[in-house]
C-alpha atoms as a PDB file:
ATOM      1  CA  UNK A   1      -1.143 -58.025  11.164  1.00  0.00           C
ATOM      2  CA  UNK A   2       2.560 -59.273  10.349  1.00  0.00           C
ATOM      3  CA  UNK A   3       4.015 -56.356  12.381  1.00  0.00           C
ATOM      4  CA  UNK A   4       1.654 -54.504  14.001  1.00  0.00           C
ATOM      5  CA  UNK A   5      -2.107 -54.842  15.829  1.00  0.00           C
ATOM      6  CA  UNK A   6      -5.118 -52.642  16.330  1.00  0.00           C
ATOM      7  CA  UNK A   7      -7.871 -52.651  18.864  1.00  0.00           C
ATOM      8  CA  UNK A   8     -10.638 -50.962  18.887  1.00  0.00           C
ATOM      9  CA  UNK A   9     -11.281 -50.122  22.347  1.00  0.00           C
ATOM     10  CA  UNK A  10     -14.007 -48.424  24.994  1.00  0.00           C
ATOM     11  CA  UNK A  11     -11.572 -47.321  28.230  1.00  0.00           C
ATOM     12  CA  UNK A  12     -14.688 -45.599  31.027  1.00  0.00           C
ATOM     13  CA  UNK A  13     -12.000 -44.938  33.411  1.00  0.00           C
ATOM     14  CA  UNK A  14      -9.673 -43.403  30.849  1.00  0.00           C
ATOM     15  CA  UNK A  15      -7.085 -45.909  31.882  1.00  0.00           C
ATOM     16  CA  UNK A  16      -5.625 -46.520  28.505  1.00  0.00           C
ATOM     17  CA  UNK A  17      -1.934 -46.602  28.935  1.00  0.00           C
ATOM     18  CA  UNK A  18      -1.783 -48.752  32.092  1.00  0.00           C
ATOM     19  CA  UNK A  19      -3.919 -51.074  29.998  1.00  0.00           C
ATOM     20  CA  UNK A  20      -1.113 -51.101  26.969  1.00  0.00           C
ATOM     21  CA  UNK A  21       1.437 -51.430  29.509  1.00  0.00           C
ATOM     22  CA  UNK A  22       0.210 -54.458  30.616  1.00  0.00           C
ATOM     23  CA  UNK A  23      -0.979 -55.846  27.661  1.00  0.00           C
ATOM     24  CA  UNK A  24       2.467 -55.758  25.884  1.00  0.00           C
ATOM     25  CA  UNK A  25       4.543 -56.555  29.015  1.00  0.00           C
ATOM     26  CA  UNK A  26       2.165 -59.424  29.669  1.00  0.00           C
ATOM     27  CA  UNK A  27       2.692 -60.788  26.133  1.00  0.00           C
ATOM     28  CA  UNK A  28       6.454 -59.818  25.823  1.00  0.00           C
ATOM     29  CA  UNK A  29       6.502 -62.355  28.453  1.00  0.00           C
ATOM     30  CA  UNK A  30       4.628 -65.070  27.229  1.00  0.00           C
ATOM     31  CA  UNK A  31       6.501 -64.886  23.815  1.00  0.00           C
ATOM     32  CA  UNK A  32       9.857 -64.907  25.656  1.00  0.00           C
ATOM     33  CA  UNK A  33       8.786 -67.937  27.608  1.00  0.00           C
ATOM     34  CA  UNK A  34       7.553 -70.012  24.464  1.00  0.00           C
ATOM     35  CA  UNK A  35      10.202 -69.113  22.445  1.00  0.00           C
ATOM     36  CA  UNK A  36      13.086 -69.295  24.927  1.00  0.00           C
ATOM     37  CA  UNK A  37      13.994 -65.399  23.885  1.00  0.00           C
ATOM     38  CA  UNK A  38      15.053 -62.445  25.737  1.00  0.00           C
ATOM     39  CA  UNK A  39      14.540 -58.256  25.753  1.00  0.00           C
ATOM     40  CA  UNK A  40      11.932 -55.995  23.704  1.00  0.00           C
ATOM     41  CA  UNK A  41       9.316 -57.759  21.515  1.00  0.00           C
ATOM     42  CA  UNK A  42       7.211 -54.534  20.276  1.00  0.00           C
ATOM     43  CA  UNK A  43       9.523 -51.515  18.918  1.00  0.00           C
ATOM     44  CA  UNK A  44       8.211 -47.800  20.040  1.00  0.00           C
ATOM     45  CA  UNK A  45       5.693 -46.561  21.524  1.00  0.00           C
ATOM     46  CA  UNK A  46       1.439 -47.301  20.821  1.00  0.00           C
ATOM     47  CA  UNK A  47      -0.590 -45.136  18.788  1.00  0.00           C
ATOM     48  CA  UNK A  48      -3.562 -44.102  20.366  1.00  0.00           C
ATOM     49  CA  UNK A  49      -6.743 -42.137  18.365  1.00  0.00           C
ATOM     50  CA  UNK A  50     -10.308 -40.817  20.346  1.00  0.00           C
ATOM     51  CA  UNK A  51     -12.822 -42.232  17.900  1.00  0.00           C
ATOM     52  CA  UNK A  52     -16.146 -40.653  18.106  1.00  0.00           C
ATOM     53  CA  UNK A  53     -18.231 -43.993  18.299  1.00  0.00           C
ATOM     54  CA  UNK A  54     -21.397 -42.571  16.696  1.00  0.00           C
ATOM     55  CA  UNK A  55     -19.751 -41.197  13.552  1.00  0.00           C
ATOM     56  CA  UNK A  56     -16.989 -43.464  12.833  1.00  0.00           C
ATOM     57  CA  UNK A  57     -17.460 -47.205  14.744  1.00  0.00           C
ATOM     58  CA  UNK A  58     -18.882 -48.831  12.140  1.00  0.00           C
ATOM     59  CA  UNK A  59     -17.282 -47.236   9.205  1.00  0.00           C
ATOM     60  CA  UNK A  60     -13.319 -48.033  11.532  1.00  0.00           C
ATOM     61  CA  UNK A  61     -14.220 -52.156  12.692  1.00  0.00           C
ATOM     62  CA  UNK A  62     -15.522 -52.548   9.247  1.00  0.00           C
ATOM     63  CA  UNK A  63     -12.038 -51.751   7.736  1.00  0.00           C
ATOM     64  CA  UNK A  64      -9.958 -53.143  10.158  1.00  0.00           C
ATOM     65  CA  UNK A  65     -12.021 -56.518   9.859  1.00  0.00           C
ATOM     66  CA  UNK A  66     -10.839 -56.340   5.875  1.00  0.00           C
ATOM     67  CA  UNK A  67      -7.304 -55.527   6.457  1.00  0.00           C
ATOM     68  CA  UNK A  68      -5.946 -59.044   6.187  1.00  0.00           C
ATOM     69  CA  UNK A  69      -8.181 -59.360   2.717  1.00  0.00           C
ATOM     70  CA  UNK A  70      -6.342 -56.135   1.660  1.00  0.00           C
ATOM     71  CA  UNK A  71      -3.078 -57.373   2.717  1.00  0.00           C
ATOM     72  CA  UNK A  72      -3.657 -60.395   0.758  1.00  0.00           C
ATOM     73  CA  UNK A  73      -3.381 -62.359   3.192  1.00  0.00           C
ATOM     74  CA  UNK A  74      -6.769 -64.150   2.986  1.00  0.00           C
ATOM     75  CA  UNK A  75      -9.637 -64.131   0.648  1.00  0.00           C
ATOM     76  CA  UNK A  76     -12.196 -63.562   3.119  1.00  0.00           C
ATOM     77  CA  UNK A  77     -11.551 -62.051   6.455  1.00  0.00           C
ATOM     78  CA  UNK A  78     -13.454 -64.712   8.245  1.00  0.00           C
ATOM     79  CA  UNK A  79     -10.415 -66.911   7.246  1.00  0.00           C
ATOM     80  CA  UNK A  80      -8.205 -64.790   9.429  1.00  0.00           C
ATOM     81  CA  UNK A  81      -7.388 -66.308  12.871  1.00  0.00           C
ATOM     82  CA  UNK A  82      -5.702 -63.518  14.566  1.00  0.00           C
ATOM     83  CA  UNK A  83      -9.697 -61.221  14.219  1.00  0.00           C
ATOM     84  CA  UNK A  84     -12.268 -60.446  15.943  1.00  0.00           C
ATOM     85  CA  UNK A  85     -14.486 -60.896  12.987  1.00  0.00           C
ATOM     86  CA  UNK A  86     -15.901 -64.218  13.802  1.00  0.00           C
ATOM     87  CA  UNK A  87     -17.570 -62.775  16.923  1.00  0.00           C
ATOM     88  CA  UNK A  88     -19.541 -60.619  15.405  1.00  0.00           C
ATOM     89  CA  UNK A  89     -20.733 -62.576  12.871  1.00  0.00           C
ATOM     90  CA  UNK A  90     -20.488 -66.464  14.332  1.00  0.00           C
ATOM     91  CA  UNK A  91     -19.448 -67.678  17.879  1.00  0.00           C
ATOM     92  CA  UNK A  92     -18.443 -65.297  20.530  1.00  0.00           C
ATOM     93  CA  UNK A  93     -15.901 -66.930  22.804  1.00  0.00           C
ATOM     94  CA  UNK A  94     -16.642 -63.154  25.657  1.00  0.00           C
ATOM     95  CA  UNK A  95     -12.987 -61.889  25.121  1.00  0.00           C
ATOM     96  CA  UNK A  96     -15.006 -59.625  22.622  1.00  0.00           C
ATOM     97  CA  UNK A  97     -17.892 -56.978  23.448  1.00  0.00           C
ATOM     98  CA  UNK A  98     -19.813 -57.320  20.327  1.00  0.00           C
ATOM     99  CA  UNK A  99     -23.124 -55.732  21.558  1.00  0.00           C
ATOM    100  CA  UNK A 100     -22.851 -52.284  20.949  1.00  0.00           C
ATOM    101  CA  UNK A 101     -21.785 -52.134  17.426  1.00  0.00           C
ATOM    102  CA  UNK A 102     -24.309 -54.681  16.490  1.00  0.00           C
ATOM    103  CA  UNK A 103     -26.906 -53.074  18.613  1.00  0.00           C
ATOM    104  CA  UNK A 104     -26.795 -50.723  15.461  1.00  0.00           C
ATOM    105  CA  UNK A 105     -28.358 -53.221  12.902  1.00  0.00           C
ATOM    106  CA  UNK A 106     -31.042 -54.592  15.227  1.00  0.00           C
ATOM    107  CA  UNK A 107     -32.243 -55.846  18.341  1.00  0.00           C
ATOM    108  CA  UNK A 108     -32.435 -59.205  17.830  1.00  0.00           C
ATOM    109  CA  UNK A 109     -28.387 -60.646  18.190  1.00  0.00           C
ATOM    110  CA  UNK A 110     -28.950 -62.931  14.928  1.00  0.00           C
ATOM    111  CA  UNK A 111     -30.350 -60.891  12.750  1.00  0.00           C
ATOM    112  CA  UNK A 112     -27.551 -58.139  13.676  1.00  0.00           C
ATOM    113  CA  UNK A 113     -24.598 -60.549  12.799  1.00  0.00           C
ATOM    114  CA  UNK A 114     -26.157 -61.258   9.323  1.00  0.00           C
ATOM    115  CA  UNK A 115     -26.433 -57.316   8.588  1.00  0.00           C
ATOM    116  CA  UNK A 116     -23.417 -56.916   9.856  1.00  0.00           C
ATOM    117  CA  UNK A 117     -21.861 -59.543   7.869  1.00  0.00           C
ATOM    118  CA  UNK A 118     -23.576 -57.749   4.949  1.00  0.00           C
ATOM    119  CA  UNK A 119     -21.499 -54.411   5.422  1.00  0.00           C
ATOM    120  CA  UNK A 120     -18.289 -56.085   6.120  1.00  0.00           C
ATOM    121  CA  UNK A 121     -18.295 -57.943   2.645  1.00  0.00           C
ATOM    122  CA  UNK A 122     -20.067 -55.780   0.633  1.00  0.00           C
ATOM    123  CA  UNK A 123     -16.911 -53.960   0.490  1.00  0.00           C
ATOM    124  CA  UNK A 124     -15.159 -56.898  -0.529  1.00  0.00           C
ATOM    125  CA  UNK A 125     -13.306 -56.193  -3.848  1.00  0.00           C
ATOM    126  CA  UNK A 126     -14.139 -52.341  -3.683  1.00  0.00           C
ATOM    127  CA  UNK A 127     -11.200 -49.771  -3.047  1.00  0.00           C
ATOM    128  CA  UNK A 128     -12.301 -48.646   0.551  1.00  0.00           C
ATOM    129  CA  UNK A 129     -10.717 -45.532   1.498  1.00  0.00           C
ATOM    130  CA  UNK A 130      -9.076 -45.731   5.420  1.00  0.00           C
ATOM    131  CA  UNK A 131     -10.947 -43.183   7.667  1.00  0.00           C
ATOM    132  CA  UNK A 132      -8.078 -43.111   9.246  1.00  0.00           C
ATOM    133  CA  UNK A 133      -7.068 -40.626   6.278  1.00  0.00           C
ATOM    134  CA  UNK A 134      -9.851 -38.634   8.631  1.00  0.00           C
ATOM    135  CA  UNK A 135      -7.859 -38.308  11.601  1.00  0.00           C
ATOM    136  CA  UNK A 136      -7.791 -34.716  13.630  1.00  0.00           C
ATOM    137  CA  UNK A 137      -4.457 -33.357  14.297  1.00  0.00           C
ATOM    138  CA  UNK A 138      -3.248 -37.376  14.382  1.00  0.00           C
ATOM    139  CA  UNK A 139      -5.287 -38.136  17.375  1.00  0.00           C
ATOM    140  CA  UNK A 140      -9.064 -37.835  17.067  1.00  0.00           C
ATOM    141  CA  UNK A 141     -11.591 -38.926  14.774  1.00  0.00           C
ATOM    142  CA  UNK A 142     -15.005 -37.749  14.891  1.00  0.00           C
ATOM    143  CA  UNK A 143     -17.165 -35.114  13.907  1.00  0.00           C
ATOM    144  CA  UNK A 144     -16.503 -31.713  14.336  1.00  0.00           C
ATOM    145  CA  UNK A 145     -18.808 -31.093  17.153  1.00  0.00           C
ATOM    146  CA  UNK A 146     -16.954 -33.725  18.552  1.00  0.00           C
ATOM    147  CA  UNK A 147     -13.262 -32.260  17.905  1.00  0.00           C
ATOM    148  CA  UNK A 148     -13.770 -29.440  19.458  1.00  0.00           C
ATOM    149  CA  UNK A 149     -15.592 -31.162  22.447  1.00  0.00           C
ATOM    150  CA  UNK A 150     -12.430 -33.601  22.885  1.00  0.00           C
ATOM    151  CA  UNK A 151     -10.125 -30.571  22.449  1.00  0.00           C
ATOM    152  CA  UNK A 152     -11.888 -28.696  25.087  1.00  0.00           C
ATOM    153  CA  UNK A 153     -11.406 -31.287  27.250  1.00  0.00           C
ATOM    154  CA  UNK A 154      -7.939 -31.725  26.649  1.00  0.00           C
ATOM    155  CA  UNK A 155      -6.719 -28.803  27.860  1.00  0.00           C
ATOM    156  CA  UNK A 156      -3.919 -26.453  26.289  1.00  0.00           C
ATOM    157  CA  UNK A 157      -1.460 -28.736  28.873  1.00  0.00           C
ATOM    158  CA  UNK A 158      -1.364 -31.968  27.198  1.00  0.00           C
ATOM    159  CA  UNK A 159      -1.580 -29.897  23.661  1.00  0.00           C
ATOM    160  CA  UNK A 160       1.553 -28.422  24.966  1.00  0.00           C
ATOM    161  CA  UNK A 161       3.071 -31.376  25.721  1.00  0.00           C
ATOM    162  CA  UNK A 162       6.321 -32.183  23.507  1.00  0.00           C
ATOM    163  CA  UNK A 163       5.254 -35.777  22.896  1.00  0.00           C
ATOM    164  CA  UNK A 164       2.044 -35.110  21.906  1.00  0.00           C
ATOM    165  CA  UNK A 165       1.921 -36.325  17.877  1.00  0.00           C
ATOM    166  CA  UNK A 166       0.910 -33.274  15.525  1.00  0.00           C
ATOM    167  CA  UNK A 167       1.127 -30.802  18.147  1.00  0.00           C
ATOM    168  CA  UNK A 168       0.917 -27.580  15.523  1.00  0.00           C
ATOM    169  CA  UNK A 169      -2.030 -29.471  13.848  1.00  0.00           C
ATOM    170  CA  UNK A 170      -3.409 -29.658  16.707  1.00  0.00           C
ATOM    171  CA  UNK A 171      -3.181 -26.211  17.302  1.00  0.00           C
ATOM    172  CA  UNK A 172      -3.969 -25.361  14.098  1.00  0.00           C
ATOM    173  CA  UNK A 173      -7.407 -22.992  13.891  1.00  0.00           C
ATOM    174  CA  UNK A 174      -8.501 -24.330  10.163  1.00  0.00           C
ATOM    175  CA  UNK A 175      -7.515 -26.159   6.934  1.00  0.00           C
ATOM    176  CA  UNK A 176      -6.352 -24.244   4.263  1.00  0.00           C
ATOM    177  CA  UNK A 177     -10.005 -24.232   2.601  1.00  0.00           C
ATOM    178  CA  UNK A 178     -10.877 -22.519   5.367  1.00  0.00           C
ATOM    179  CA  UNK A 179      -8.358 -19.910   4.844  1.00  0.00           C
ATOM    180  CA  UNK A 180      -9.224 -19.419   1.572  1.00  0.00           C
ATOM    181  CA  UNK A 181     -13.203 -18.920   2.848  1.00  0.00           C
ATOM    182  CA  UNK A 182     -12.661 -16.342   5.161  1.00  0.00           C
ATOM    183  CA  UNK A 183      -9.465 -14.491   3.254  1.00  0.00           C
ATOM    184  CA  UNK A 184     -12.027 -14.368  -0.040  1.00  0.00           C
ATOM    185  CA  UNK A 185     -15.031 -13.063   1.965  1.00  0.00           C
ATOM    186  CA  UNK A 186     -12.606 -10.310   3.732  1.00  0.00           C
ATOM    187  CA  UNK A 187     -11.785  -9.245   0.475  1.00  0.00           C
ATOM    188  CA  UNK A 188     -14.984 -10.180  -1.441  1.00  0.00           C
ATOM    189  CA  UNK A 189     -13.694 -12.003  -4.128  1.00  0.00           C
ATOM    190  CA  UNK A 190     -13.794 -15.682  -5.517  1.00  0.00           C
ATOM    191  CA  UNK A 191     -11.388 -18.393  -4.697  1.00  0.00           C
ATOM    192  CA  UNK A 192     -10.715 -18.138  -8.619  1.00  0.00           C
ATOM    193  CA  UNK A 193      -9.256 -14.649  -8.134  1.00  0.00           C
ATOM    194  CA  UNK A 194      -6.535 -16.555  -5.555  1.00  0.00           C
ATOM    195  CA  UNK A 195      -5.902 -18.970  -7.576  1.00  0.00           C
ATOM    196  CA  UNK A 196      -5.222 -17.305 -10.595  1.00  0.00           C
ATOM    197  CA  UNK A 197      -3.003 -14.814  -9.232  1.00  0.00           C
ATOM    198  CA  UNK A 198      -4.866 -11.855 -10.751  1.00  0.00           C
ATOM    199  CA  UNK A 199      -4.990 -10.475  -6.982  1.00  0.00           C
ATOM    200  CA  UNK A 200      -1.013 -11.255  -6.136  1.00  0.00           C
ATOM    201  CA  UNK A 201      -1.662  -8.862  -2.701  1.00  0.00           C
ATOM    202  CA  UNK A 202      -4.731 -11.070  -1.884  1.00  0.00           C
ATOM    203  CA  UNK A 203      -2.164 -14.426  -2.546  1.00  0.00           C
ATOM    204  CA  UNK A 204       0.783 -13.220  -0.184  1.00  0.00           C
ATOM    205  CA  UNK A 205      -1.931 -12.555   2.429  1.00  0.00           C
ATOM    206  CA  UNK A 206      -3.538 -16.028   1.861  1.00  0.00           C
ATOM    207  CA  UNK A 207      -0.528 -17.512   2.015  1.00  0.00           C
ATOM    208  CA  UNK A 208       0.513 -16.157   5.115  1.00  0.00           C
ATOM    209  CA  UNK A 209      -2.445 -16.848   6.676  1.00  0.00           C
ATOM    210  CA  UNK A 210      -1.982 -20.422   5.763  1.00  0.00           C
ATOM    211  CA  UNK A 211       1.026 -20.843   7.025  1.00  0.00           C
ATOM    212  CA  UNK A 212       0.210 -19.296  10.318  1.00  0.00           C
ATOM    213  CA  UNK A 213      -2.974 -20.985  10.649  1.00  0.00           C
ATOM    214  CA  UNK A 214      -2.381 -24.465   9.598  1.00  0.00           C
ATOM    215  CA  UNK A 215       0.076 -27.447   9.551  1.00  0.00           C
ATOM    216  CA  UNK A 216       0.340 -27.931   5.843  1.00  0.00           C
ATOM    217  CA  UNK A 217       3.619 -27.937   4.006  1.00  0.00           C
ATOM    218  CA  UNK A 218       4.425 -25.120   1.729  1.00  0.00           C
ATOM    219  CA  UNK A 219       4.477 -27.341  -1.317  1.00  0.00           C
ATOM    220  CA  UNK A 220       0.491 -28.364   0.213  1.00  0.00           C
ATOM    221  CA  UNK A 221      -0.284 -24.815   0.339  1.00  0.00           C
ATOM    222  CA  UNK A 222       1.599 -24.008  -2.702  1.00  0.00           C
ATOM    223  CA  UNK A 223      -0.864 -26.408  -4.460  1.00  0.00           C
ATOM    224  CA  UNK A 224      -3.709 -24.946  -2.736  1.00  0.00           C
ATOM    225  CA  UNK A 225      -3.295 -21.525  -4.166  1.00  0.00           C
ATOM    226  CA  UNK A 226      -2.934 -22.233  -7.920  1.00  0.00           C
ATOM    227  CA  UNK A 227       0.346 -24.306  -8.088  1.00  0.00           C
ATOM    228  CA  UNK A 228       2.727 -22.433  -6.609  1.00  0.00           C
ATOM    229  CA  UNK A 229       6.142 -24.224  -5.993  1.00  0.00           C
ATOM    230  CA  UNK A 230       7.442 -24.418  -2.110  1.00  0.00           C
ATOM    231  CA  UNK A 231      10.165 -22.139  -2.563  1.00  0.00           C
ATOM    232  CA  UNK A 232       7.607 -19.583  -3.892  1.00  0.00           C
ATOM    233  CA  UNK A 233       5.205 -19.876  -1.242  1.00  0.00           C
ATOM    234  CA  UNK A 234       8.360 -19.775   1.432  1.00  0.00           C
ATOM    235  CA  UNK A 235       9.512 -16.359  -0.626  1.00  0.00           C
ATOM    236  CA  UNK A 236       5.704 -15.058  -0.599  1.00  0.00           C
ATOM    237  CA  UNK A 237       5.557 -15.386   3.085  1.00  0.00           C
ATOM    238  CA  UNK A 238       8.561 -13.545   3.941  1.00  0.00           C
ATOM    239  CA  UNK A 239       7.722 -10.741   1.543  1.00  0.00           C
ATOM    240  CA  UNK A 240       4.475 -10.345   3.524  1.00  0.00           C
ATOM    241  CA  UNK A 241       5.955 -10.054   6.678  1.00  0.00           C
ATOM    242  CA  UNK A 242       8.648  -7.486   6.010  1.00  0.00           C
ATOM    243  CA  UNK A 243       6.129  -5.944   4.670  1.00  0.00           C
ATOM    244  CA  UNK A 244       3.779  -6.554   8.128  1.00  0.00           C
ATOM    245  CA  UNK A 245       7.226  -4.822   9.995  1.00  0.00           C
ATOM    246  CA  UNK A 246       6.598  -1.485   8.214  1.00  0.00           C
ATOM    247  CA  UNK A 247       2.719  -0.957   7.437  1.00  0.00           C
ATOM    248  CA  UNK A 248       0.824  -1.052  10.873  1.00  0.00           C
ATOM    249  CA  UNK A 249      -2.405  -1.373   8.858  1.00  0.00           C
ATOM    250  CA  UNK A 250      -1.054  -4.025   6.970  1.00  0.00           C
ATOM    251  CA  UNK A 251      -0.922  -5.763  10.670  1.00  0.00           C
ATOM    252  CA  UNK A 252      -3.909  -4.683  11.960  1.00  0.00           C
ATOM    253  CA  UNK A 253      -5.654  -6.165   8.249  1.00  0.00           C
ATOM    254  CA  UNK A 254      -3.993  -9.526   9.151  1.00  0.00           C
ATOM    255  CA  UNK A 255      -4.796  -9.562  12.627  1.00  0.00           C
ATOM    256  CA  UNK A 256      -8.811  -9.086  11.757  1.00  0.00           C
ATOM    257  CA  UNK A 257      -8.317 -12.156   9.426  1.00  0.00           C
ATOM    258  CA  UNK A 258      -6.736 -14.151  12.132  1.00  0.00           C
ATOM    259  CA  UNK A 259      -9.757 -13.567  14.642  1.00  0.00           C
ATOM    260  CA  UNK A 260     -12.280 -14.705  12.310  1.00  0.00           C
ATOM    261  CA  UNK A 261     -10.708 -18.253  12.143  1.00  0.00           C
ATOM    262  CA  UNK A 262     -12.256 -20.581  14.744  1.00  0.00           C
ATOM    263  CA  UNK A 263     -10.255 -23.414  16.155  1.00  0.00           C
ATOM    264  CA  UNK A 264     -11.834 -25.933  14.087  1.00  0.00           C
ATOM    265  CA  UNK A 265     -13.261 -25.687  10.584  1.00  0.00           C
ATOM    266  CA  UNK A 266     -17.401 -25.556  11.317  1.00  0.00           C
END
């Protein structure tokens, strides 16, 4: 794009930032040399997300083939020099690896371009929401099965890890629906209940569950208990836990809630 790139990448030997490194280094160079420049050409650091290739490949290249056409930069994203699209639906020059996504539609290599080419520009002209919108804890993309898989295998050390983006999220046991689930089956009522604020006890616990157990905004979680403002969400919360300082069972009640929340919603 005009400021920015994406790749969609397969790295076996998990070798993804020496790979960046050189990539940008190599063309900071090259840019410098043709344009008789000097210093930093890209600004920050990359953004990398694990994509669970069986859930989301086709669903990702498909939208990052029509970004320029969203953009409105072209009218068709063949038309777009600086793709990848033409390889999987024309000529492949080999600095692509087309196979395994259009492995998907068929077999036969010509018949998969032309399906593929199908769901690319189908979607032309239709609002396509960005799975990106999908992204775990601002670093994985997948199903759930495969969140907690890739979570497993990170290790509590790089969640730890200061520079890790989202680091609460990714900590974070549940959404706040899944508050809500286990919070109305502890005390067998609806969600309606919480959300009118007929049970104001069974709010103030909700709420702090929420903000203990996820890494929504109290103006998010004020929203997802029946419109609450921030502030009123920020006051709930410390009402409940003064309250937590001087009822033990109070404590104990929240601590039962807090077990029942898995790591990741499913």
């Amino acid at each position: 794009m005009t400021n920015h790139y994406h790749l969609l990448i397969e790295t076996p030997e998990g070798n993804l930032g020496k790979i960046m490194h050189y990539l940008n280094s190599s063309y900071t160079t090259y840019i410098n040399i043709k344009r008789k420049r000097s210093g930093h050409l890209f600004q920050g650091r990359y953004k990398a997300i694990l994509v669970d290739k069986d859930s989301y490949l086709l669903e990702l290249s498909r939208y990052l083939h029509l970004n320029p056409v969203r953009a409105n930069m072209v009218e068709r994203p063949e038309e777009y020099l600086h793709s990848s699209y033409t390889a999987y639906i024309a000529i492949n020059d080999g600095l692509v690896r087309t196979t395994d996504l259009l492995a998907i539609f068929s077999k036969d290599t010509e018949t998969a371009k032309k399906h593929y080419r199908a769901f690319v520009e189908g979607a032309l002209g239709e609002k396509q929401e960005s799975p990106l919108k999908k992204v775990y804890g601002g670093m994985i993309l997948g199903s759930v099965q495969f969140i907690k898989a890739s979570l497993d295998r990170l290790g509590e050390e790089l969640v730890q890890r200061t520079e890790t983006s989202h680091k609460k999220a990714l900590q974070s046991p549940c959404d706040v629906e899944g508050v809500l689930t286990v919070a109305c089956a502890h005390y067998d009522v609806t969600p309606e209940v919480v959300l009118s604020g007929q049970r104001n006890d069974i709010r103030k616990a909700v709420i702090y569950l929420m903000k203990k157990q996820t890494a929504v905004s109290n103006r998010e979680i004020g929203a997802a208990v029946g419109g609450m403002s921030g502030f009123a969400v920020a006051k709930a919360y410390q009402r409940l836990t003064a309250d937590m300082a001087k009822d033990a069972a109070l404590r104990n009640e929240m601590a039962g809630m807090d077990g029942a929340m898995s790591r990741v919603k499913g």
